[in-house]
N, C-alpha and C. Protein backbone atom coordinates (compact mmCIF):
# COMPACT_ATOMS: atom_id res chain seq x y z
N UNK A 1 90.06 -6.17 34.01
CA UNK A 1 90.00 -5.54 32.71
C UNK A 1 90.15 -4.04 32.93
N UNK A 2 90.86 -3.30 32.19
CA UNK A 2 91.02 -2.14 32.20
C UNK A 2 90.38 -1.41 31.20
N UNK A 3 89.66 -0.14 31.65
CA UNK A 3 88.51 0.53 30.96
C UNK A 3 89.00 2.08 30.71
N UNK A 4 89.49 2.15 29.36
CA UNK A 4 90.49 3.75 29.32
C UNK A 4 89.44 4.59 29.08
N UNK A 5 88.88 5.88 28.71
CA UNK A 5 88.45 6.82 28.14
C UNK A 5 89.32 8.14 27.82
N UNK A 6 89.84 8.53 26.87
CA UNK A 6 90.13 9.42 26.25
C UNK A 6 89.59 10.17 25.47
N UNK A 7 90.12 11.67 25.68
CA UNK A 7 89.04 12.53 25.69
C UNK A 7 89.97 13.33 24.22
N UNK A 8 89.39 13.59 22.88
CA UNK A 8 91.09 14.48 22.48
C UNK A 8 91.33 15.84 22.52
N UNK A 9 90.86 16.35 23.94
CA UNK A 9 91.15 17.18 24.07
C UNK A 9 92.67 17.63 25.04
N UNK A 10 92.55 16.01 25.64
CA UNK A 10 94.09 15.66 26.45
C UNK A 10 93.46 14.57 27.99
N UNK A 11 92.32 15.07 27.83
CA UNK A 11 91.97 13.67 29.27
C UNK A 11 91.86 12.41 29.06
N UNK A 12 92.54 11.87 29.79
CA UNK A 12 92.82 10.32 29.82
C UNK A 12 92.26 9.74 31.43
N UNK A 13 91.52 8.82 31.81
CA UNK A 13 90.89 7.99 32.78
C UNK A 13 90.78 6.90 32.65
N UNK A 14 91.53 5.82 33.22
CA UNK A 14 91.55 4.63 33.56
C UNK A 14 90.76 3.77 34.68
N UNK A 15 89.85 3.20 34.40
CA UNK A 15 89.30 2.40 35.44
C UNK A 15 89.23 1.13 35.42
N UNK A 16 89.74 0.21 36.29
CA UNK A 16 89.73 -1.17 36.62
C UNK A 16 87.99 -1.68 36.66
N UNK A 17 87.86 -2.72 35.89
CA UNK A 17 86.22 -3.20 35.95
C UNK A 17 86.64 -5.09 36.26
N UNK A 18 86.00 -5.53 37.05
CA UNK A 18 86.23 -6.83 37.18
C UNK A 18 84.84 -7.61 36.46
N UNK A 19 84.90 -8.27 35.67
CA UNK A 19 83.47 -8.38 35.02
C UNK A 19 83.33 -10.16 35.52
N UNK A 20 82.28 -10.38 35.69
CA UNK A 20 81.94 -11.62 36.13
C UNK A 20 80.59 -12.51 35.39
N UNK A 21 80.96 -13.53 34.22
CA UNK A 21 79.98 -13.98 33.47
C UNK A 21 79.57 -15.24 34.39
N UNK A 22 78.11 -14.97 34.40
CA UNK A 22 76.96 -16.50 34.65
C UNK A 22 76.87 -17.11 33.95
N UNK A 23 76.28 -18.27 34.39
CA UNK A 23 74.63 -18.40 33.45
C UNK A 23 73.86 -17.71 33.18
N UNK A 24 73.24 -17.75 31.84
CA UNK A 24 71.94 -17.14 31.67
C UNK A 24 71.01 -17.54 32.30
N UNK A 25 69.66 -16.78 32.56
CA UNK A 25 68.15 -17.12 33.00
C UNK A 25 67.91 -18.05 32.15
N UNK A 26 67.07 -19.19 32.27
CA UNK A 26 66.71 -20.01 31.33
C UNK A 26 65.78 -18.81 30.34
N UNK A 27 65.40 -19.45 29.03
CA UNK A 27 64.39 -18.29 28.61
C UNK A 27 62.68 -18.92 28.58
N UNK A 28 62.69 -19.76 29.07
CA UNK A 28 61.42 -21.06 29.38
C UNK A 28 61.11 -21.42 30.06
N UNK A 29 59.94 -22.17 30.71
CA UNK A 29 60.00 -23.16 31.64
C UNK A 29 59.04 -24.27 30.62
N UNK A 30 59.25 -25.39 30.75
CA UNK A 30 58.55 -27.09 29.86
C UNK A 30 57.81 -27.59 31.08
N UNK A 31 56.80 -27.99 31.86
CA UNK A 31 56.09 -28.51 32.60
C UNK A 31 55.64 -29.94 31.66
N UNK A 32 56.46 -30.83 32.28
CA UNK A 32 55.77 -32.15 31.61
C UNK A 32 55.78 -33.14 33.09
N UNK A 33 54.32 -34.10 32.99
CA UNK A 33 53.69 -35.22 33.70
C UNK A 33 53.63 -36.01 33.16
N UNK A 34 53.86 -37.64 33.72
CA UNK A 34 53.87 -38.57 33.35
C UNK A 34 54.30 -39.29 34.24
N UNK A 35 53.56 -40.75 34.04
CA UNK A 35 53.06 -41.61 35.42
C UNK A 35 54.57 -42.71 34.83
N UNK A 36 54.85 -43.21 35.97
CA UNK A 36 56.09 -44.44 35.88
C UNK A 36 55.81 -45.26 34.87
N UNK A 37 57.15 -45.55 34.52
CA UNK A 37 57.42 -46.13 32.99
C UNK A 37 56.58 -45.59 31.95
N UNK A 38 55.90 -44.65 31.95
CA UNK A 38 55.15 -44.21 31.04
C UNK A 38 55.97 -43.14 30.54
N UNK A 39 55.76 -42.66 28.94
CA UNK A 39 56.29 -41.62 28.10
C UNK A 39 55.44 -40.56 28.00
N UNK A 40 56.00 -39.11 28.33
CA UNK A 40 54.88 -38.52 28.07
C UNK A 40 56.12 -37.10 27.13
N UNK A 41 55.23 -36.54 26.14
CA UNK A 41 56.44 -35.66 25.14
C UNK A 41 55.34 -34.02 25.39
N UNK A 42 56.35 -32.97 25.27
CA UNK A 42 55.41 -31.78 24.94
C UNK A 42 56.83 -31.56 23.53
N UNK A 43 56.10 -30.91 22.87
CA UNK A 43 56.76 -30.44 21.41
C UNK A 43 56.30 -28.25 21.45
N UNK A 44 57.69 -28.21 20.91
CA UNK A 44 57.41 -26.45 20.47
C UNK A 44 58.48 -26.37 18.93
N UNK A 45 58.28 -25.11 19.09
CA UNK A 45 59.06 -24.44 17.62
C UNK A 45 59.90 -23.69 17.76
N UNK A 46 60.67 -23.40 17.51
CA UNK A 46 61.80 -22.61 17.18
C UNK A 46 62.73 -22.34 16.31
N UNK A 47 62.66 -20.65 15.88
CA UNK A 47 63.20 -20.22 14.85
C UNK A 47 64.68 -19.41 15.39
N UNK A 48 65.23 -18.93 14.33
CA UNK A 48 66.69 -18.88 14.35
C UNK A 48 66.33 -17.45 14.93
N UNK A 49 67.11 -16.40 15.76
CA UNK A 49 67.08 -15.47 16.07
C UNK A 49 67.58 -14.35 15.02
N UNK A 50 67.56 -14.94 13.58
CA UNK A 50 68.53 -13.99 12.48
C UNK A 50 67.89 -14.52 11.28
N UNK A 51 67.98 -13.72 10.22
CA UNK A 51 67.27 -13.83 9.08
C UNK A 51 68.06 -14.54 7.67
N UNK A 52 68.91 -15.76 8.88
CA UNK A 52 69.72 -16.60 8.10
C UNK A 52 69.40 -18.47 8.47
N UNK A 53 69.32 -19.22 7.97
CA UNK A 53 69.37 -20.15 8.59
C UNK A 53 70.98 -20.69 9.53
N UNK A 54 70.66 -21.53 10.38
CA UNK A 54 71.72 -21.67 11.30
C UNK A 54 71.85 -23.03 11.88
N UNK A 55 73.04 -24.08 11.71
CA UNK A 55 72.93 -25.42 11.92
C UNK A 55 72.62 -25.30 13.68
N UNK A 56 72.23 -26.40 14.36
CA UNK A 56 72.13 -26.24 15.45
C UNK A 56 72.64 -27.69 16.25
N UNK A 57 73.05 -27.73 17.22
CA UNK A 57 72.89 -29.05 18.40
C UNK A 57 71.96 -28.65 19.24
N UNK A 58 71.48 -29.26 19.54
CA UNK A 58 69.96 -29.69 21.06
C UNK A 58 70.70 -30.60 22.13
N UNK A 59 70.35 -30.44 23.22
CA UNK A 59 70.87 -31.52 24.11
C UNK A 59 70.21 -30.79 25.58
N UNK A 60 70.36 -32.23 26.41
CA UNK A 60 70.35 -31.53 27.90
C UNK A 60 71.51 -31.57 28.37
N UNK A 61 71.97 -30.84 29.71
CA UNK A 61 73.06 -30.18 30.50
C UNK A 61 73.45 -31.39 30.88
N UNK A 62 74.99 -31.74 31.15
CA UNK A 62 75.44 -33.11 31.71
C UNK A 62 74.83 -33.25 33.29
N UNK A 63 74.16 -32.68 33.89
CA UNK A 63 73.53 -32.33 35.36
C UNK A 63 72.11 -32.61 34.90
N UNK A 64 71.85 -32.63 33.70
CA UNK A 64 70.16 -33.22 33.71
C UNK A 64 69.78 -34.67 34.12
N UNK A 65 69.27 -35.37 34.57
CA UNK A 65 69.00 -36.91 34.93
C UNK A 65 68.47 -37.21 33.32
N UNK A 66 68.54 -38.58 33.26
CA UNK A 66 68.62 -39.34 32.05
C UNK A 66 67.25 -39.83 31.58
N UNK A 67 66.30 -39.42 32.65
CA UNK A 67 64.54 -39.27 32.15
C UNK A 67 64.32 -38.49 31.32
N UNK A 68 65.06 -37.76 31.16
CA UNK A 68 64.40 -36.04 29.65
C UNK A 68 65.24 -36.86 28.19
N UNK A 69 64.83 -36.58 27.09
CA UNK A 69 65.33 -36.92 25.87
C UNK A 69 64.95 -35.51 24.91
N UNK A 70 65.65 -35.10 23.97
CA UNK A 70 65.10 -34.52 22.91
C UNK A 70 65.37 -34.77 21.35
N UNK A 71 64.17 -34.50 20.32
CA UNK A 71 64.39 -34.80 19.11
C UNK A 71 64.48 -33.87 18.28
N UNK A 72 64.98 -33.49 17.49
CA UNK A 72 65.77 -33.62 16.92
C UNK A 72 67.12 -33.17 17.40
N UNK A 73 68.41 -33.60 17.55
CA UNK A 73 69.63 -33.28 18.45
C UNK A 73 70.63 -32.35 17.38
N UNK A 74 70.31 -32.75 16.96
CA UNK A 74 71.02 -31.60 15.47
C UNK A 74 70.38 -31.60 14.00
N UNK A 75 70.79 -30.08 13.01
CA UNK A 75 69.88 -29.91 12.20
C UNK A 75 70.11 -28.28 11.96
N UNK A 76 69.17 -27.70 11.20
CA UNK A 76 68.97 -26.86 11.00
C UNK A 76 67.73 -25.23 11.21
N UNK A 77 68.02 -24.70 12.03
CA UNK A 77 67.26 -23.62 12.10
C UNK A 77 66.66 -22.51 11.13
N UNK A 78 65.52 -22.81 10.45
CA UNK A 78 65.09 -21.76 9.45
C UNK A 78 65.12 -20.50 10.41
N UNK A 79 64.90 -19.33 9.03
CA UNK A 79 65.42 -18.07 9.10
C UNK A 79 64.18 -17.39 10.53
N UNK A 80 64.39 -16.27 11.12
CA UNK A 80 63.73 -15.53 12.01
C UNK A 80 62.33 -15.03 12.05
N UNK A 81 62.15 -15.06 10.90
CA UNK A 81 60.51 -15.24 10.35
C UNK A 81 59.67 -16.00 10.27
N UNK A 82 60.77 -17.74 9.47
CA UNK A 82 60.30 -18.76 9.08
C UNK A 82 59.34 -19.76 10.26
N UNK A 83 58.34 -21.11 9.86
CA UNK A 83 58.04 -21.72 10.67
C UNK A 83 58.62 -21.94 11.76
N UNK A 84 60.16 -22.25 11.45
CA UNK A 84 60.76 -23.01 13.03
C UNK A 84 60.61 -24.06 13.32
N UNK A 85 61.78 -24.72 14.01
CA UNK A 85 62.02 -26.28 13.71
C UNK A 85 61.21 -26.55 14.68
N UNK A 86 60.79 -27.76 14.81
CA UNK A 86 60.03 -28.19 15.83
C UNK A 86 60.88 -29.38 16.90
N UNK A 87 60.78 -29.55 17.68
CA UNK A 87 61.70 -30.09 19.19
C UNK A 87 60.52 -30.77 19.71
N UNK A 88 60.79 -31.88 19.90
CA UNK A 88 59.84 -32.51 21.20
C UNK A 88 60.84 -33.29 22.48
N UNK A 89 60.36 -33.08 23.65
CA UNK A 89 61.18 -33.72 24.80
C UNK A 89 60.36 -34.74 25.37
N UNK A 90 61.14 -36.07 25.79
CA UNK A 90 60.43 -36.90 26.52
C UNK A 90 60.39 -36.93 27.51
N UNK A 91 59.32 -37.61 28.47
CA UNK A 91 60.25 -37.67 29.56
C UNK A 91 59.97 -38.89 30.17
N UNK A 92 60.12 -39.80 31.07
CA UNK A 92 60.14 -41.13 31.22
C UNK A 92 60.38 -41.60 32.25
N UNK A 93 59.59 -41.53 33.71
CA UNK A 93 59.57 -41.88 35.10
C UNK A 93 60.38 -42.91 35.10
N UNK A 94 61.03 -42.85 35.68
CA UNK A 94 61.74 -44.69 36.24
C UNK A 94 61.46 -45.07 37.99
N UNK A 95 61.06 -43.93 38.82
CA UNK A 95 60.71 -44.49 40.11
C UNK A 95 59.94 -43.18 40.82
N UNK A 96 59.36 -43.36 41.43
CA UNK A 96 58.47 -42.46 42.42
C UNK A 96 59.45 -41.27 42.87
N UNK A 97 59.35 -40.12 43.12
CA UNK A 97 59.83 -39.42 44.28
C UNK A 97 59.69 -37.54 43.70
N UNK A 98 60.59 -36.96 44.12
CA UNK A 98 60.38 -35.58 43.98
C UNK A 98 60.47 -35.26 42.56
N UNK A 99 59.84 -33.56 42.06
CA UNK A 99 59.99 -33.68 40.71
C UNK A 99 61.31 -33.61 40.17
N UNK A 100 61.55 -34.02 38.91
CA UNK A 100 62.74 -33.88 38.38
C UNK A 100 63.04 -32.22 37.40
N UNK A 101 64.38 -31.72 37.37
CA UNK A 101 64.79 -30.77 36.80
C UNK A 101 65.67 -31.16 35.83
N UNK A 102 65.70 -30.95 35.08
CA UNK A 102 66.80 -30.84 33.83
C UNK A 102 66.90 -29.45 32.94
N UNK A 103 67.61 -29.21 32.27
CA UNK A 103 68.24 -27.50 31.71
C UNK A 103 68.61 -28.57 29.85
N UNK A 104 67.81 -28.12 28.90
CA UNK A 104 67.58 -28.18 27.81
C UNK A 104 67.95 -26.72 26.79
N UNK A 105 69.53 -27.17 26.20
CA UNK A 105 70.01 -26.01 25.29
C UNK A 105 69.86 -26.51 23.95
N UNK A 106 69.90 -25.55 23.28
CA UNK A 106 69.64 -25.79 21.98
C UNK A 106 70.86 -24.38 21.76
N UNK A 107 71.74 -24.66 20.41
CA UNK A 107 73.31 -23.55 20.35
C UNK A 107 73.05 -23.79 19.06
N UNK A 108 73.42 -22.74 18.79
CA UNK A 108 73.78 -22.19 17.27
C UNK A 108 75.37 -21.63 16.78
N UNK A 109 75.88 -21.11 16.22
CA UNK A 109 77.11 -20.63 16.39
C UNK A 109 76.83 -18.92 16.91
N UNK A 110 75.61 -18.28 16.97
CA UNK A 110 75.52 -17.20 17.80
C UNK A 110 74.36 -17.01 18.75
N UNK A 111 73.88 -18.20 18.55
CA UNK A 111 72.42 -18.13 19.15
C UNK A 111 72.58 -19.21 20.57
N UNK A 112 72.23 -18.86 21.91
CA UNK A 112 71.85 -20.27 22.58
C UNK A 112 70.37 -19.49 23.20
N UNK A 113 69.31 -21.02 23.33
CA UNK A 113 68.29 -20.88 24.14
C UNK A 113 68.55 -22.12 25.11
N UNK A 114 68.14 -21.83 26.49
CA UNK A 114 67.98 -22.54 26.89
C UNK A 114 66.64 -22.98 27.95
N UNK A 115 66.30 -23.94 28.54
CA UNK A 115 64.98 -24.07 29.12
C UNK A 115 65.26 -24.79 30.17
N UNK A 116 64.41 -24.68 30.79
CA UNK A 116 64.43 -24.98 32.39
C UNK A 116 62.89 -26.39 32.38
N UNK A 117 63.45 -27.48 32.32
CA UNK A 117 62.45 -28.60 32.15
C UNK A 117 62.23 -29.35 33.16
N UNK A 118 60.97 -29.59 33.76
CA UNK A 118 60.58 -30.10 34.49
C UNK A 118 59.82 -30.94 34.80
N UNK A 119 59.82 -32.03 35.25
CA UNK A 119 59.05 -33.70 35.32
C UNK A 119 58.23 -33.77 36.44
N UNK A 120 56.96 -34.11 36.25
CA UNK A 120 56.32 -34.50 37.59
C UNK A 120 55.71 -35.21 37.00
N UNK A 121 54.98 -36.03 38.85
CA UNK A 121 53.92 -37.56 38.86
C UNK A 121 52.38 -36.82 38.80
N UNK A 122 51.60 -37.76 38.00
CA UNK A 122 50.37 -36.88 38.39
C UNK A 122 49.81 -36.95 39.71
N UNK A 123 49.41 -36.45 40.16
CA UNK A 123 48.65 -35.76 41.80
C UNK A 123 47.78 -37.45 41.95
N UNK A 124 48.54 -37.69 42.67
CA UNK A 124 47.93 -39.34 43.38
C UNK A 124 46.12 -38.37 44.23
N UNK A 125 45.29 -39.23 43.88
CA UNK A 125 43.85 -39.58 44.67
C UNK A 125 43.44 -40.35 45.10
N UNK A 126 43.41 -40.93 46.27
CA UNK A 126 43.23 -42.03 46.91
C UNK A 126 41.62 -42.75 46.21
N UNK A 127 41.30 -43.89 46.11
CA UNK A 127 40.07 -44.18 45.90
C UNK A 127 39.20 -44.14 47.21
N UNK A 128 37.69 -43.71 46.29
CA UNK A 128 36.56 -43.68 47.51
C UNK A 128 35.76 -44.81 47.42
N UNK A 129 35.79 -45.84 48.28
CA UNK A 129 35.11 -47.28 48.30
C UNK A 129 33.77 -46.67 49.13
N UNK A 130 32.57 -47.16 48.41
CA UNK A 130 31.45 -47.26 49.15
C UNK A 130 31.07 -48.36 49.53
N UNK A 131 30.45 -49.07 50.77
CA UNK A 131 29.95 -50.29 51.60
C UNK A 131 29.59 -51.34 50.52
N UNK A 132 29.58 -52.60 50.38
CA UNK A 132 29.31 -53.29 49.78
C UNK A 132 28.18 -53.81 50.11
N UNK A 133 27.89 -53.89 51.83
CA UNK A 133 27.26 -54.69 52.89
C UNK A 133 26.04 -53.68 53.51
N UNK A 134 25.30 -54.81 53.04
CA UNK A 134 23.67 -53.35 54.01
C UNK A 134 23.78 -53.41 55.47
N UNK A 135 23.93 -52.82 56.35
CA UNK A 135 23.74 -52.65 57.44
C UNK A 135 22.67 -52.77 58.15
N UNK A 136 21.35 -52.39 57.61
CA UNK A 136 20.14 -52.37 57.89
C UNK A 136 19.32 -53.73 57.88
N UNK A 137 18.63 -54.16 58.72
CA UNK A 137 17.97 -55.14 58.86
C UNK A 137 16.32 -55.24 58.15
N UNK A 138 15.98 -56.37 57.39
CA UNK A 138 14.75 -56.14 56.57
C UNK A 138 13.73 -56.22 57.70
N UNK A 139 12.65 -55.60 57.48
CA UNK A 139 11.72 -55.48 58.11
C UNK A 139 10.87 -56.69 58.77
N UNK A 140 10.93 -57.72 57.46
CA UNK A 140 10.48 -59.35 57.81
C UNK A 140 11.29 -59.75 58.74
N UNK A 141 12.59 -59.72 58.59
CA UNK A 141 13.41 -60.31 59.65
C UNK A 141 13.70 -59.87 61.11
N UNK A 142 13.28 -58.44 60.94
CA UNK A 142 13.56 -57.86 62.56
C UNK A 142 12.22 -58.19 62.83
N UNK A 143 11.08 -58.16 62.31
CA UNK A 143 9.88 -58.82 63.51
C UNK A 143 9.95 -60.46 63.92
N UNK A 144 10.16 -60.92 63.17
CA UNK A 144 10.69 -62.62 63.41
C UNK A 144 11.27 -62.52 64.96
N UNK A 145 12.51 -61.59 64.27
CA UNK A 145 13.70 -62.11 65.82
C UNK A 145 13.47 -61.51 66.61
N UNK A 146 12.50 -60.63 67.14
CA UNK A 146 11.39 -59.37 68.17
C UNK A 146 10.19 -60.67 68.45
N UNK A 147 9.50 -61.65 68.11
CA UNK A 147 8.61 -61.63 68.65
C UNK A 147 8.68 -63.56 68.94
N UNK A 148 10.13 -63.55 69.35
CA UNK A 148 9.83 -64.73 70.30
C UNK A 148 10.05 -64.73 72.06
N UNK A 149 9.20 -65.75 72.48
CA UNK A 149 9.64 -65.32 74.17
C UNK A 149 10.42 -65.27 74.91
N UNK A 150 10.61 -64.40 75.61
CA UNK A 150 11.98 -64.41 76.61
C UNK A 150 11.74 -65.58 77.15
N UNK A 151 12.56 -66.45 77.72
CA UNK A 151 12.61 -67.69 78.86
C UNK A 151 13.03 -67.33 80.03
N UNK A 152 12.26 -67.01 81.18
CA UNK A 152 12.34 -67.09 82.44
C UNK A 152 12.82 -68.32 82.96
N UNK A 153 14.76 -68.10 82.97
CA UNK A 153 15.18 -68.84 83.52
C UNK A 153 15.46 -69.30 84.93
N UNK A 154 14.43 -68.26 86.16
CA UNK A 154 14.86 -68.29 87.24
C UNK A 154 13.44 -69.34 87.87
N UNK A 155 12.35 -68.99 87.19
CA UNK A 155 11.16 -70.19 87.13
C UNK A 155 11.66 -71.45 87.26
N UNK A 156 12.67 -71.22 85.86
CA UNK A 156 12.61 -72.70 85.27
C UNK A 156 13.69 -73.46 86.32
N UNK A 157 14.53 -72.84 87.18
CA UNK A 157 15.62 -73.27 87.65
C UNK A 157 14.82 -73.67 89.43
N UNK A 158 13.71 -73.32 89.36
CA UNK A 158 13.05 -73.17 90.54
C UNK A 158 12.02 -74.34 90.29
N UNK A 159 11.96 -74.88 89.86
CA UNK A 159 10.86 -75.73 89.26
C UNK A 159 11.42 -77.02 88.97
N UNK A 160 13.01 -76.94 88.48
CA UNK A 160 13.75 -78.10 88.22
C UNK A 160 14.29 -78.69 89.64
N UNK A 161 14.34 -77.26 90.70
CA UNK A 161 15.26 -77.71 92.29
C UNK A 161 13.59 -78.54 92.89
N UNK A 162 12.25 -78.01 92.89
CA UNK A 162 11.28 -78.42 93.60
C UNK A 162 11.14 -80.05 93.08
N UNK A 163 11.40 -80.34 92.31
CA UNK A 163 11.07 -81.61 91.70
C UNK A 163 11.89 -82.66 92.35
């Protein structure tokens, strides 16, 4: 792209600019949990960035995985003041493993927001089992099995050879 400045007094300057468009920063982050096959939704609001109303589409990025959903997908944005539509996203485990990311836009004809949404499992805790089984011996029973006699078997083996 070429960048003139003229001056009218007679200066003229030309400079070459190479401009390079991104992505935007998301303007959000959505933190949602929810355990396999289970549904879990967070809901917000959002108003039009202009003091007009403005039709809108909602959707996630074709790179989002197919666990995130959102409601309402099209519709209308009250004015910049007004309540603001309300959006809820689902999200919907289908198998164990790392968290999931998905990118949630919502476009206007001058407006886009977009959000940076994210799925996790809740924090596994192993269970704590306590003993079922007493270990300890009752008092009646350990004198019982303490107070019978040893058998001197070397007597008895000496007594059975003399015979």
């Amino acid at each position: 792209v070429a960048f003139v400045v003229q001056k009218h007094s007679g200066g003229r300057w030309r400079y070459e600019l190479m401009l390079e468009a991104t992505e935007p920063e998301p303007d959000d982050l959505i933190e949602i949990e929810a355990s396999i096959n289970k549904t879990a939704k967070v809901s917000f609001k959002l108003a039009n960035g202009f003091d007009v109303d403005a039709p809108y589409t909602a959707y996630f990025s074709p790179e989002s995985p197919s666990v995130f959903s959102v409601v309402p997908a099209t519709g209308v944005l009250g004015r910049a003041r007004g309540e603001g539509e309300l959006f809820t996203i689902s999200y919907t485990p289908l198998e164990y493993g790392k968290a999931v990311r998905g990118t949630l836009i919502v476009l206007t004809d001058e407006m886009q927001w977009s959000y940076d949404v994210r799925g996790t499992h809740p924090k596994y805790t192993a269970p704590r089992g306590e003993a079922q089984v007493e270990t300890v011996l009752d008092a009646t029973v350990s004198s019982r099995l303490g107070g019978s006699p040893t058998k001197n078997f070397l007597r008895s083996n000496m007594r059975s050879s003399s015979r």
